[in-house]
Protein backbone atom coordinates (compact mmCIF):
# COMPACT_ATOMS: atom_id res chain seq x y z
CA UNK A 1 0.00 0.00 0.00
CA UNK A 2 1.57 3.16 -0.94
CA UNK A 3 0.89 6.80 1.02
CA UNK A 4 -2.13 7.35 2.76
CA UNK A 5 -4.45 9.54 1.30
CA UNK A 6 -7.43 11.66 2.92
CA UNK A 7 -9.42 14.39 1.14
CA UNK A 8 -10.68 17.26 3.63
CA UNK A 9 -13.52 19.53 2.47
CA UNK A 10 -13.46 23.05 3.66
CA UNK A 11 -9.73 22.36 3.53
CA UNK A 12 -8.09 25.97 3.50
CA UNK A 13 -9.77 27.48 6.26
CA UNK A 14 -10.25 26.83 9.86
CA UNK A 15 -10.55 23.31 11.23
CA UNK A 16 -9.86 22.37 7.84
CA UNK A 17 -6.71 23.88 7.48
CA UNK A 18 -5.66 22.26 11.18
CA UNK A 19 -6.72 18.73 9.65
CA UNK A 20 -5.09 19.35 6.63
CA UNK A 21 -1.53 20.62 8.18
CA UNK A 22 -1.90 17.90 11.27
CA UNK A 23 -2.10 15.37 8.50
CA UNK A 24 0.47 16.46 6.45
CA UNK A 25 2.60 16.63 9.40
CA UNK A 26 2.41 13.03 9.71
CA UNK A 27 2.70 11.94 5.89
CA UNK A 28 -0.61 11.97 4.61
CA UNK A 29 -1.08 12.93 1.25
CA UNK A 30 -3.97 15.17 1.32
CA UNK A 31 -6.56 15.96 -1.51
CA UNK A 32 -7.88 19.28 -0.16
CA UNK A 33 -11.79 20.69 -1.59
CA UNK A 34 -13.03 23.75 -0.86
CA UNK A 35 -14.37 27.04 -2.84
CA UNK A 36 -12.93 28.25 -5.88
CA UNK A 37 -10.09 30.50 -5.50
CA UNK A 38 -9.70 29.18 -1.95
CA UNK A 39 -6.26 27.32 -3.42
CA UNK A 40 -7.24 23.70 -3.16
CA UNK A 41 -6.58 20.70 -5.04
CA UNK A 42 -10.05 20.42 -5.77
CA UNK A 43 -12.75 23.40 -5.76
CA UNK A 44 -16.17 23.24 -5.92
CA UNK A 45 -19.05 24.56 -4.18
CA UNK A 46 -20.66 21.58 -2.44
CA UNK A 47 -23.84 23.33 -1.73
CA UNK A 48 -24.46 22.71 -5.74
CA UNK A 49 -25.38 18.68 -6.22
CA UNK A 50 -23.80 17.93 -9.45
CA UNK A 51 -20.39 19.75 -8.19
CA UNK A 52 -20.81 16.90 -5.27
CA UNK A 53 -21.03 14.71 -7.92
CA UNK A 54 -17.82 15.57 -10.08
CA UNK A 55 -16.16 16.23 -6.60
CA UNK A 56 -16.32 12.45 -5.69
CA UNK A 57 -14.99 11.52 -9.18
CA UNK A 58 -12.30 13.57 -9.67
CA UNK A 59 -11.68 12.19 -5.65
CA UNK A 60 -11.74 8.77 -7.40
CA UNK A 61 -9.42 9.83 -10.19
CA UNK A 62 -6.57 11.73 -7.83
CA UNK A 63 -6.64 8.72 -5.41
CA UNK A 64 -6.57 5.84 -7.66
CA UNK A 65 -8.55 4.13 -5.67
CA UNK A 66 -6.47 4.04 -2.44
CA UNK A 67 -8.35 6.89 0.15
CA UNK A 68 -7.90 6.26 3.06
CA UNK A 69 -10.14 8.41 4.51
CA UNK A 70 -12.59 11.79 4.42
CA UNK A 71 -12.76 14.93 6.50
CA UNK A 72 -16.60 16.18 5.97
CA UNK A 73 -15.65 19.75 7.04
CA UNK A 74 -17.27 22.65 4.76
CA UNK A 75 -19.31 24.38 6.80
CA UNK A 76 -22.07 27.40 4.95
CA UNK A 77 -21.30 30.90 5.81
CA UNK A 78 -24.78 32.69 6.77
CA UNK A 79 -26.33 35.22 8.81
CA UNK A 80 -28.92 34.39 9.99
CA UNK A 81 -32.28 35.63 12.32
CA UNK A 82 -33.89 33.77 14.83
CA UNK A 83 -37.75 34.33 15.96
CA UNK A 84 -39.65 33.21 18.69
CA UNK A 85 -43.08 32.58 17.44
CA UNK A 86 -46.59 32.32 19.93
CA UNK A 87 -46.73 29.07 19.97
CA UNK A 88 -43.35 28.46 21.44
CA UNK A 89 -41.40 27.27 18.31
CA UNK A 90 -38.68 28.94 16.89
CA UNK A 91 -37.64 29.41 13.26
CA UNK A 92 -34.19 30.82 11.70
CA UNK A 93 -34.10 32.90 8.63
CA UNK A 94 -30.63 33.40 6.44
């Protein structure tokens, strides 16, 4: 088995970055996805579903079938506004 590889979404950012350069640290080859001009190996917006879908090919491709794992990271950047209805329930807006 040759180098372990993981792919991280929401990898050049955050706890995404810490993954990625923890990983690295120890040897893993890491296939890094995150949002277009963000500087990964991969971008893509994963809120769009057929991105999702190229995403796990070209995944597929890069790794030649030898991941060894996935970081689910990306997170969605929103504002958002919660309100407390009558009834008790709450909804949030964005």
């Amino acid at each position: 088995m040759g180098q372990k590889i993981v792919a991280i979404s929401g990898s050049q950012s955050g706890m995404g970055l810490a993954f990625r350069n923890l990983l690295e640290e120890s040897g893993y080859k890491i296939i890094g996805i995150d949002l277009p001009g963000k500087g990964a190996e991969v971008e893509a917006d994963l809120t769009i579903q057929q991105e999702r879908y190229r995403v796990v090919e070209e995944i597929k491709d890069r790794c030649e079938g030898n991941l060894y794992g996935v970081i689910a990271n990306a997170g969605i950047d929103f504002c958002c506004t919660a309100t407390y209805n009558i009834d008790g329930t709450d909804s949030i807006f964005g």
